[in-house]
C-alpha atoms as a PDB file:
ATOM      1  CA  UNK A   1       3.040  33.358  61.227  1.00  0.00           C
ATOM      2  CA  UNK A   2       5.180  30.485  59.671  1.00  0.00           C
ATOM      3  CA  UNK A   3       2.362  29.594  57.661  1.00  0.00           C
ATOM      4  CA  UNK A   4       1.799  33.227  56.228  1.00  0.00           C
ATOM      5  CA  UNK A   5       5.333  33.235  55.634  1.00  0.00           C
ATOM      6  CA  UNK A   6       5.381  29.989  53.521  1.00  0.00           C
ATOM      7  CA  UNK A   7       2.770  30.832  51.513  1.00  0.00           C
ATOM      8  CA  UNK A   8       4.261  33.885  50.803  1.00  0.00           C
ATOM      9  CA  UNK A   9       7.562  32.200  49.960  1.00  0.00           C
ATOM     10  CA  UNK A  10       5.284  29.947  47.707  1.00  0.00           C
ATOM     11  CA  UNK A  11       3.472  32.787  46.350  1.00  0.00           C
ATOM     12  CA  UNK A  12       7.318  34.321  45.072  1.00  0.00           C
ATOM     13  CA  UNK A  13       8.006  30.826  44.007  1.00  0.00           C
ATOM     14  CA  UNK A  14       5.421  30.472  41.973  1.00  0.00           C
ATOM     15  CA  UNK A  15       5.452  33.974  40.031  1.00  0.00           C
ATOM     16  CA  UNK A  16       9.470  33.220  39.265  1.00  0.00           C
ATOM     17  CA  UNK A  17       7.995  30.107  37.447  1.00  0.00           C
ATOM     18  CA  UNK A  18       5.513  31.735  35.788  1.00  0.00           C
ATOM     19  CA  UNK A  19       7.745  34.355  34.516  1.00  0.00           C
ATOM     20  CA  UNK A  20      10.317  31.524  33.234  1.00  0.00           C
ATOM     21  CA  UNK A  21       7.204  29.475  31.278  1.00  0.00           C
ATOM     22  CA  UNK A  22       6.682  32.570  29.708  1.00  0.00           C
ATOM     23  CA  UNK A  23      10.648  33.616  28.338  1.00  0.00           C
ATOM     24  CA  UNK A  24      12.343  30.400  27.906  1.00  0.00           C
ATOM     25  CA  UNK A  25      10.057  30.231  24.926  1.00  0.00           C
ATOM     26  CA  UNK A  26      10.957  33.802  23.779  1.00  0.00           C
ATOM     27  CA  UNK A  27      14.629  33.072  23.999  1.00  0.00           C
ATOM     28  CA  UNK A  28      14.599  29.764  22.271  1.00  0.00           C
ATOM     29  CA  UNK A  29      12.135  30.966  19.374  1.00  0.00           C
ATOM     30  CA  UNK A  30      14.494  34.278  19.336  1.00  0.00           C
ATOM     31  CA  UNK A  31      17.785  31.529  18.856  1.00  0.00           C
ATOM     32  CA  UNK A  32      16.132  29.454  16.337  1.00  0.00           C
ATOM     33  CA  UNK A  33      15.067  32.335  14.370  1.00  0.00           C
ATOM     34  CA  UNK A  34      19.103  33.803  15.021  1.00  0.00           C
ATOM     35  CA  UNK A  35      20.325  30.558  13.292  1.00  0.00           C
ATOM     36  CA  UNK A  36      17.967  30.520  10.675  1.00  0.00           C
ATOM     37  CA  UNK A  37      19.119  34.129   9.767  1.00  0.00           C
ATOM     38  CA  UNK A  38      22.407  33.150  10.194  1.00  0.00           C
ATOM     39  CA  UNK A  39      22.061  30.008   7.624  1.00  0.00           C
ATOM     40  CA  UNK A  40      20.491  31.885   5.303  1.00  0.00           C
ATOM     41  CA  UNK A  41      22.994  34.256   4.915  1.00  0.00           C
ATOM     42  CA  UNK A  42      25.928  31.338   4.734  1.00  0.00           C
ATOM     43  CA  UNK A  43      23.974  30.038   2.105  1.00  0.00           C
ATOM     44  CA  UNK A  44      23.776  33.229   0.216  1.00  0.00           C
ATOM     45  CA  UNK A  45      27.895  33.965   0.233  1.00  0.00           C
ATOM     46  CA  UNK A  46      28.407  30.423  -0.661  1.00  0.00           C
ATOM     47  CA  UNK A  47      26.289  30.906  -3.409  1.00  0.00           C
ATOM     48  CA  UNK A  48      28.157  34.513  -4.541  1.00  0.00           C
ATOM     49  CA  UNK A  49      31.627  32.698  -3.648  1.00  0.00           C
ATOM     50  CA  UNK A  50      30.355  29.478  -6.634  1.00  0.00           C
ATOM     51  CA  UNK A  51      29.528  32.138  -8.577  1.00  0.00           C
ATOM     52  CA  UNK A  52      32.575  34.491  -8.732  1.00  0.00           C
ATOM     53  CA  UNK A  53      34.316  31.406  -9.343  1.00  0.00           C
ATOM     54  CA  UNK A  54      32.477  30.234 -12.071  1.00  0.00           C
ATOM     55  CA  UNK A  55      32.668  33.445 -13.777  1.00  0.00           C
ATOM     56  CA  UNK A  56      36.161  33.181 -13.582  1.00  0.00           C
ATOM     57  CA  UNK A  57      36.495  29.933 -14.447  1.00  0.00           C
ATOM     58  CA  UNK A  58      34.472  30.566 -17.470  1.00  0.00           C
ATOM     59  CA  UNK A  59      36.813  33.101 -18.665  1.00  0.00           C
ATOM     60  CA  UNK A  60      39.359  31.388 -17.817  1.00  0.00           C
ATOM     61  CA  UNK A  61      38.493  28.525 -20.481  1.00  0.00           C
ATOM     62  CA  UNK A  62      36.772  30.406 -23.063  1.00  0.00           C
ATOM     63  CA  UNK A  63      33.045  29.977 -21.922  1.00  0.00           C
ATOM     64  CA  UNK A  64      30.482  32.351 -21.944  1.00  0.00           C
ATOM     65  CA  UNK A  65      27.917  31.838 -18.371  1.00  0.00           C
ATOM     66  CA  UNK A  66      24.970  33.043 -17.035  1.00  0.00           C
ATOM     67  CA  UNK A  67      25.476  32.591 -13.546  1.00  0.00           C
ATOM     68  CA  UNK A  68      21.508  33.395 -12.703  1.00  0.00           C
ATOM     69  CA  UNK A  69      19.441  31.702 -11.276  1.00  0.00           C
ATOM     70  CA  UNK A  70      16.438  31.097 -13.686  1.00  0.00           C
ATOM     71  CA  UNK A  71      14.041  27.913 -14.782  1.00  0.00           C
ATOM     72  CA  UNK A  72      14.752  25.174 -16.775  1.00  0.00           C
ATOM     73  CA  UNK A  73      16.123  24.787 -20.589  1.00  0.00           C
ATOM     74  CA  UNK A  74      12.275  24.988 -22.619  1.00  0.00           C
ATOM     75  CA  UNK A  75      13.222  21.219 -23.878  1.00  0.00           C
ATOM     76  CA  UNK A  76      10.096  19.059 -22.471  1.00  0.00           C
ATOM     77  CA  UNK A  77      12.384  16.312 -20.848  1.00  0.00           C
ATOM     78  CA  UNK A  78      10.842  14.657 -18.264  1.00  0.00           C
ATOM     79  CA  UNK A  79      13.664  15.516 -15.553  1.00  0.00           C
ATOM     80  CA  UNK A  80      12.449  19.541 -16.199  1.00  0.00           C
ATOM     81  CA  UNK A  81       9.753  18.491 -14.846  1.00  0.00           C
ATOM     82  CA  UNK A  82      10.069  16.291 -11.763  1.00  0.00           C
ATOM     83  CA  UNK A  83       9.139  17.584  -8.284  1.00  0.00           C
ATOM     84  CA  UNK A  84       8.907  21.056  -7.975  1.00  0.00           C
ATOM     85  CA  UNK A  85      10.949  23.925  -7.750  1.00  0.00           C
ATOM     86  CA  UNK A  86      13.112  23.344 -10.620  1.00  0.00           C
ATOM     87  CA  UNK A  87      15.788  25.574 -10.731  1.00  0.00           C
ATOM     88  CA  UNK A  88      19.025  25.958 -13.511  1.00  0.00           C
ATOM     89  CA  UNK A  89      22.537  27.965 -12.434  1.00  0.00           C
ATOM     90  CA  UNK A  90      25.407  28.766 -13.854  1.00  0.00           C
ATOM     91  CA  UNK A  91      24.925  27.818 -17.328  1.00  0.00           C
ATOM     92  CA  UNK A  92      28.250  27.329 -19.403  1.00  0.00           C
ATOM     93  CA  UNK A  93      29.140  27.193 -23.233  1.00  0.00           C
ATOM     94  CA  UNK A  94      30.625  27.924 -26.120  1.00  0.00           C
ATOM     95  CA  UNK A  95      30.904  31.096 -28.109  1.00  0.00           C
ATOM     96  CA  UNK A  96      28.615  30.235 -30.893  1.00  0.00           C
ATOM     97  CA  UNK A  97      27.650  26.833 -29.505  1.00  0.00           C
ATOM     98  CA  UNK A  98      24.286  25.860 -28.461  1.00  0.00           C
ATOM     99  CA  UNK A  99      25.532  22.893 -26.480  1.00  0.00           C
ATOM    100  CA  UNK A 100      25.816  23.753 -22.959  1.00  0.00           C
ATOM    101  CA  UNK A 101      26.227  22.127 -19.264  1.00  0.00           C
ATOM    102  CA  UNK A 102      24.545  23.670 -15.682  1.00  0.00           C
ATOM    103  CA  UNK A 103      23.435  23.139 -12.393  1.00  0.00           C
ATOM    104  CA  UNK A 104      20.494  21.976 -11.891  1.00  0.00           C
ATOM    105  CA  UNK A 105      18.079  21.903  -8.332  1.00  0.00           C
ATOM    106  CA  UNK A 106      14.521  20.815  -7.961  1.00  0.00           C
ATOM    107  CA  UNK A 107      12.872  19.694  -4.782  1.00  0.00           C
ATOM    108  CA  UNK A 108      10.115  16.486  -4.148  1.00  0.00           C
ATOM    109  CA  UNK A 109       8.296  15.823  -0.489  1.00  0.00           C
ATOM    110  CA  UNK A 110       7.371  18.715   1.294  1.00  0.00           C
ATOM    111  CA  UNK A 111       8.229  19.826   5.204  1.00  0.00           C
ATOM    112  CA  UNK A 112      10.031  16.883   7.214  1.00  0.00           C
ATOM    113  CA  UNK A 113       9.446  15.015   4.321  1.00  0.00           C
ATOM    114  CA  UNK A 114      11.341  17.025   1.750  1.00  0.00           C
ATOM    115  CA  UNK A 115      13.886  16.553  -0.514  1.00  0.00           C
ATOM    116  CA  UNK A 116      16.556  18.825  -2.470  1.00  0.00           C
ATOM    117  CA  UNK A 117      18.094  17.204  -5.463  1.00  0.00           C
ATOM    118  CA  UNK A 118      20.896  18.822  -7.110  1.00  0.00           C
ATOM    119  CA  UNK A 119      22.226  17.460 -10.185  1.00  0.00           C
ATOM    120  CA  UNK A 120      24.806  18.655 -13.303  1.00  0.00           C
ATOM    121  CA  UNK A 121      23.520  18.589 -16.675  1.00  0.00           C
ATOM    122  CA  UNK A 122      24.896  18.629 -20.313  1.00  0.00           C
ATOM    123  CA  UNK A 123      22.336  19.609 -22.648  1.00  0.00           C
ATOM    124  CA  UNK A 124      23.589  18.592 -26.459  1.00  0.00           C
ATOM    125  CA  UNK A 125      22.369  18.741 -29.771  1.00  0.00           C
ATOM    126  CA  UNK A 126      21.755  15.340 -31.503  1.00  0.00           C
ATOM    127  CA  UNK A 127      22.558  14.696 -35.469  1.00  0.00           C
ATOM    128  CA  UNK A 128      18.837  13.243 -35.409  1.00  0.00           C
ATOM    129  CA  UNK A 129      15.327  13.891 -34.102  1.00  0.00           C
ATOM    130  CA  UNK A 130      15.144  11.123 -31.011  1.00  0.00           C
ATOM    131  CA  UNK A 131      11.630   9.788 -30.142  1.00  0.00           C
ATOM    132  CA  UNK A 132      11.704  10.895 -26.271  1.00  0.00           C
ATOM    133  CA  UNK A 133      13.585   7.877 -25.024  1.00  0.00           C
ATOM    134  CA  UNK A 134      14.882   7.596 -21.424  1.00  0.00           C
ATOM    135  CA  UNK A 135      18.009   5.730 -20.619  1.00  0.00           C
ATOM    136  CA  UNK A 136      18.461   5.478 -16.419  1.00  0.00           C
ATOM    137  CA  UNK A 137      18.868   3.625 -13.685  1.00  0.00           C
ATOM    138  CA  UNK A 138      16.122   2.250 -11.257  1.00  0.00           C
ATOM    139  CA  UNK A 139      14.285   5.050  -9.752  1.00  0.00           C
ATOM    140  CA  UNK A 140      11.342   6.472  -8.980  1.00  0.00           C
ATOM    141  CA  UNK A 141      10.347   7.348 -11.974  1.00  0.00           C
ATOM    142  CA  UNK A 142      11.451   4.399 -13.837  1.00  0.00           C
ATOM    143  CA  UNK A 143       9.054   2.632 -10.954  1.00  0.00           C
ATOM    144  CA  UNK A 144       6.167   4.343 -11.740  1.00  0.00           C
ATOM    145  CA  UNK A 145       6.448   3.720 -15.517  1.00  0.00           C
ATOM    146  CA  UNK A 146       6.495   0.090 -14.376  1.00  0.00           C
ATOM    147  CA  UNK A 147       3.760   0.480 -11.880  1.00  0.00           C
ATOM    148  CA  UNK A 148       1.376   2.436 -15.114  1.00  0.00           C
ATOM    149  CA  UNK A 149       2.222  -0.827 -16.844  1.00  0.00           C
ATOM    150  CA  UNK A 150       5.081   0.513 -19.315  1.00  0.00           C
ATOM    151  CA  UNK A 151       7.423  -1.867 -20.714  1.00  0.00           C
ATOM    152  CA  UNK A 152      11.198  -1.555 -20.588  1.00  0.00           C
ATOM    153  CA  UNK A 153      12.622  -2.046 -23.622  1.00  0.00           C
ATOM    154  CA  UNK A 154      15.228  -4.580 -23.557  1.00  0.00           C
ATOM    155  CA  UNK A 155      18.774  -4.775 -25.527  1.00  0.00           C
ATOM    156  CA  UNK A 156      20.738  -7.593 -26.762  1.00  0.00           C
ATOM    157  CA  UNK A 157      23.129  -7.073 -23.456  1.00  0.00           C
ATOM    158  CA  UNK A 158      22.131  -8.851 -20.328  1.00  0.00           C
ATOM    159  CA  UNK A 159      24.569  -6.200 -18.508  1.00  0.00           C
ATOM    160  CA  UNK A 160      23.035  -3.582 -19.693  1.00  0.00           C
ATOM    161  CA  UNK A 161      19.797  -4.444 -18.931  1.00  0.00           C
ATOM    162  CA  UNK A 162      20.693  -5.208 -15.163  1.00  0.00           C
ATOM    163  CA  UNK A 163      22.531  -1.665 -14.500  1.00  0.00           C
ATOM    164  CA  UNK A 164      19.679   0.514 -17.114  1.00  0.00           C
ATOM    165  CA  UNK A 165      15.739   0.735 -17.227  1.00  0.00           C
ATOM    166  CA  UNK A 166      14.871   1.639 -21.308  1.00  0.00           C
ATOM    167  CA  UNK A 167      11.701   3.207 -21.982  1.00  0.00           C
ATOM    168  CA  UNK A 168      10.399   5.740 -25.015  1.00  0.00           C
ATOM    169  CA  UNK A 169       7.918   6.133 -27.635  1.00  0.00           C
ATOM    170  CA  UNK A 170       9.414   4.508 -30.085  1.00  0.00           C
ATOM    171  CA  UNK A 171      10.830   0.804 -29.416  1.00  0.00           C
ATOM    172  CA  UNK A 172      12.527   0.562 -33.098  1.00  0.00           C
ATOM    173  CA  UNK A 173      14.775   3.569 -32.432  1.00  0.00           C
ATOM    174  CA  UNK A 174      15.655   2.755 -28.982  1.00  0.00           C
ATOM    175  CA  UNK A 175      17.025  -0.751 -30.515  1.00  0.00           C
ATOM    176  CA  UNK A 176      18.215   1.002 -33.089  1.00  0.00           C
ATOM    177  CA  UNK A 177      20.607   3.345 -31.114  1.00  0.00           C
ATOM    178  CA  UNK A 178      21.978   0.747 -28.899  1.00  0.00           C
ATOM    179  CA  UNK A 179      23.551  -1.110 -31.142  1.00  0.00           C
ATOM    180  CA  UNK A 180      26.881  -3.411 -29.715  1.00  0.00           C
ATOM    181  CA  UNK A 181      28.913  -0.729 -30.412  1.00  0.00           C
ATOM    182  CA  UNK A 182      26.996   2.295 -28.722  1.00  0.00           C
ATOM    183  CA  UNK A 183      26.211  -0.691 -25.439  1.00  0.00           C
ATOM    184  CA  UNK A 184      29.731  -1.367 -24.924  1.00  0.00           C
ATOM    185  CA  UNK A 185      30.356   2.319 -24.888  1.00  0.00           C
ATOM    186  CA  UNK A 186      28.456   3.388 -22.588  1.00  0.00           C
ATOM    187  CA  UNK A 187      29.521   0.452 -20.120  1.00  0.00           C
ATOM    188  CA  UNK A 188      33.173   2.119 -20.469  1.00  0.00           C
ATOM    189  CA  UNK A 189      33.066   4.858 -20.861  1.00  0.00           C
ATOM    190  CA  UNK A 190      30.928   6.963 -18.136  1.00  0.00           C
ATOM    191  CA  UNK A 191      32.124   8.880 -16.218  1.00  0.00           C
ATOM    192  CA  UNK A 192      32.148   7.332 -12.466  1.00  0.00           C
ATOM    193  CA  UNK A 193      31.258   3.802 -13.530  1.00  0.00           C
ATOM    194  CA  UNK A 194      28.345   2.659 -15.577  1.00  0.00           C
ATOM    195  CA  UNK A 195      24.515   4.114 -14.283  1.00  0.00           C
ATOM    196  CA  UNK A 196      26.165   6.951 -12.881  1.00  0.00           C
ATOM    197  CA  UNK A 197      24.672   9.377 -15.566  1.00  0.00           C
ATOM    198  CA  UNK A 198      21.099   9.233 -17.365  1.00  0.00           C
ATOM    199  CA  UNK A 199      20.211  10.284 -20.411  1.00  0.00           C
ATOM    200  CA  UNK A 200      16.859  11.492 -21.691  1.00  0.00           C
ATOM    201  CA  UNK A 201      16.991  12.165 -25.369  1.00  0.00           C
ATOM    202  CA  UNK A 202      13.828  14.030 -27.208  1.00  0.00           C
ATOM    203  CA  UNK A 203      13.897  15.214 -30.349  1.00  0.00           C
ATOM    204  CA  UNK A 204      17.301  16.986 -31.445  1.00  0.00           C
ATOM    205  CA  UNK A 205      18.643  16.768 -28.027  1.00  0.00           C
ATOM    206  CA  UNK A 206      20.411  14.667 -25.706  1.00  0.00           C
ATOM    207  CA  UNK A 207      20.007  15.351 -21.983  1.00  0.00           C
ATOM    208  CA  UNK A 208      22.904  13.631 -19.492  1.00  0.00           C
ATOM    209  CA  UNK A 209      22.342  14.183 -16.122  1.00  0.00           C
ATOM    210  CA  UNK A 210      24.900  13.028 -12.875  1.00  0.00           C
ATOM    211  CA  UNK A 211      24.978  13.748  -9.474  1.00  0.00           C
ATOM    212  CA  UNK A 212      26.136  17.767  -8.655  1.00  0.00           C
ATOM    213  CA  UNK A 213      30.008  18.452  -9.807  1.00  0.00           C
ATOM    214  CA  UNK A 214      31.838  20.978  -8.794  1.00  0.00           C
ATOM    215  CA  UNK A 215      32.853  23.552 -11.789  1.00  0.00           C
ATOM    216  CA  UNK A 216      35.439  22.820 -12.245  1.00  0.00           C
ATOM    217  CA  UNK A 217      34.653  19.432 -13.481  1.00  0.00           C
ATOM    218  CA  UNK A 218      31.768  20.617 -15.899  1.00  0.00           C
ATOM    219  CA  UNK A 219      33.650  21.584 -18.604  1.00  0.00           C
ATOM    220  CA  UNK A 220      35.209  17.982 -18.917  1.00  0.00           C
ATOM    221  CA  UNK A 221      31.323  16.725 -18.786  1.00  0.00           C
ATOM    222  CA  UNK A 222      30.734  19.024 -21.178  1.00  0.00           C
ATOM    223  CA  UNK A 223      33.299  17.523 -23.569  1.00  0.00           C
ATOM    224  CA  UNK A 224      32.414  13.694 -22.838  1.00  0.00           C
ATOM    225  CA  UNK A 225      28.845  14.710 -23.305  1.00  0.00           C
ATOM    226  CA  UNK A 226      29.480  15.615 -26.749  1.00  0.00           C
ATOM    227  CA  UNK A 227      31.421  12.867 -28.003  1.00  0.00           C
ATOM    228  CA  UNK A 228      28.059  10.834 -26.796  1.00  0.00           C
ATOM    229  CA  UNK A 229      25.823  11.061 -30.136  1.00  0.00           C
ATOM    230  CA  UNK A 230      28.857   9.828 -31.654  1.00  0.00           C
ATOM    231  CA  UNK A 231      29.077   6.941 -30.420  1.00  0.00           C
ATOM    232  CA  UNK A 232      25.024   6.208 -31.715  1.00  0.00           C
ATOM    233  CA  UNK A 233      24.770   4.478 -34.984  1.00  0.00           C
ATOM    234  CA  UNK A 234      24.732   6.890 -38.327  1.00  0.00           C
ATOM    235  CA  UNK A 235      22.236   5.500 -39.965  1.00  0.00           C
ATOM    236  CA  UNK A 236      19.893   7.398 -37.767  1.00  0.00           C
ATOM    237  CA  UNK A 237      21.022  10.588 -39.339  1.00  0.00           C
ATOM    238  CA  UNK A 238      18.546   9.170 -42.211  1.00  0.00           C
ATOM    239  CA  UNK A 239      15.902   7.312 -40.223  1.00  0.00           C
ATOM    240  CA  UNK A 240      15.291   9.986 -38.185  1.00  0.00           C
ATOM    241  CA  UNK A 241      16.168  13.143 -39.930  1.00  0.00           C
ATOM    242  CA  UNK A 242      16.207  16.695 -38.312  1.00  0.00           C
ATOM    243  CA  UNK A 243      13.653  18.660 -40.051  1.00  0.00           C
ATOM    244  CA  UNK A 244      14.257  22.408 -40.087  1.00  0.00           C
ATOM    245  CA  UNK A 245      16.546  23.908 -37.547  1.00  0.00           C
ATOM    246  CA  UNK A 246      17.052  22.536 -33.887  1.00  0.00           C
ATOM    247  CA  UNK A 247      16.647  25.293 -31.304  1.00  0.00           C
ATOM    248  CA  UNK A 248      16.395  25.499 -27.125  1.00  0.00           C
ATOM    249  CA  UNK A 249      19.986  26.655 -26.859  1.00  0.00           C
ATOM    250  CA  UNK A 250      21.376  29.069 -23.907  1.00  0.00           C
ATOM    251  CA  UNK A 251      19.174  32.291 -23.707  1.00  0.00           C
END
């Protein structure tokens, strides 16, 4: 009888362990799933919160915005096309300007491995057509330029050299636009400390791109990024004229 009554006891035992292998998973999955929801959503008013403010913040200073969430600017700079995912937000400029400064998100790796980068951009117009020409610190890309065998092109400043990696199409121009003047510049004058913004410049543009600001800051980057291709020499202006009229402003 004891025996009976064991494995009975063992028998109950067993089927309450059986029935908790098969819900603990149920109720975890279910709480993962509840969080994901729930981060999802946080992410979406965060986003509507940035975007009310922008709008009024635009306003505010005189800006038109498009505060959608859409591709990249059609300019073929390298940094629209790094990683995947590329994604521009609440674009800001002028009335009549085609100058214009955003957020800007794109995405390398993929699952544990991945990676979301989210940067602020200035997009301005240049008084020249650049050779594509890519002013930055060490990175990834600048590594795999070296790793292909491209050649940084060096400057008459030994600083400058050490905090920026030059490369383009055209070594003549990039010598050309870093004069003394322009060099000294740009090791005063960036915002955050020198290498703390890269520029890409292609054609009748000048890309600057820093880590993400917050809005409210923009519109400053927006000014120091146009007082940028001032600072290049002028005599550009007639080695590398602007043929016909530059376009790629905000759409």
């Amino acid at each position: 009888m004891y025996l009976a009554a064991s494995d009975a006891g063992g028998g109950s035992a067993n089927s309450g362990f059986g029935f908790l292998v098969a819900v603990v998973p149920t109720i975890m999955f279910g709480g993962v799933a509840a969080l994901a929801v729930y981060l999802i959503i946080r992410a979406q008013r965060e986003a509507a919160r940035q975007r009310a403010r922008a709008i009024a913040l635009a306003a505010h200073y005189g800006f038109l915005i498009d505060a959608s969430t859409k591709g990249p600017p059609p300019q073929r700079f390298d940094a629209f096309s790094a990683g995947h995912g590329q994604k521009v937000a609440n674009q800001l400029w002028r009335p009549g300007s085609s100058d214009s400064v955003f957020d800007y998100t794109y995405t390398t790796g993929s699952g544990k491995n991945q990676t979301t980068h989210k940067r602020t951009c200035a997009l301005v117009a240049l008084p020249f057509t650049a050779p594509h020409t890519k002013i930055a610190t060490e990175n990834f890309f600048t590594n795999l330029g070296q790793r292909l065998g491209i050649r940084d092109i060096e400057t008459e400043s030994v600083r400058f050299n050490d905090v920026y990696r030059i490369n383009g199409d055209d070594e003549r121009f990039a010598i050309t636009l870093l004069d003394s003047s322009a060099i000294d510049w740009l090791l005063r004058y960036i915002p955050n400390g020198p290498g703390s913004v890269t520029f890409e410049l292609w054609g009748p543009w000048l890309l600057c791109i820093t880590s993400r600001m917050e809005i409210d800051a923009q519109f400053g980057f927006l000014d120091w990024a146009l007082s940028v291709p001032g600072q290049f020499p002028a005599v550009l202006t007639s080695l590398y004229p602007i043929v016909g009229q530059a376009s790629g402003g905000p759409t």
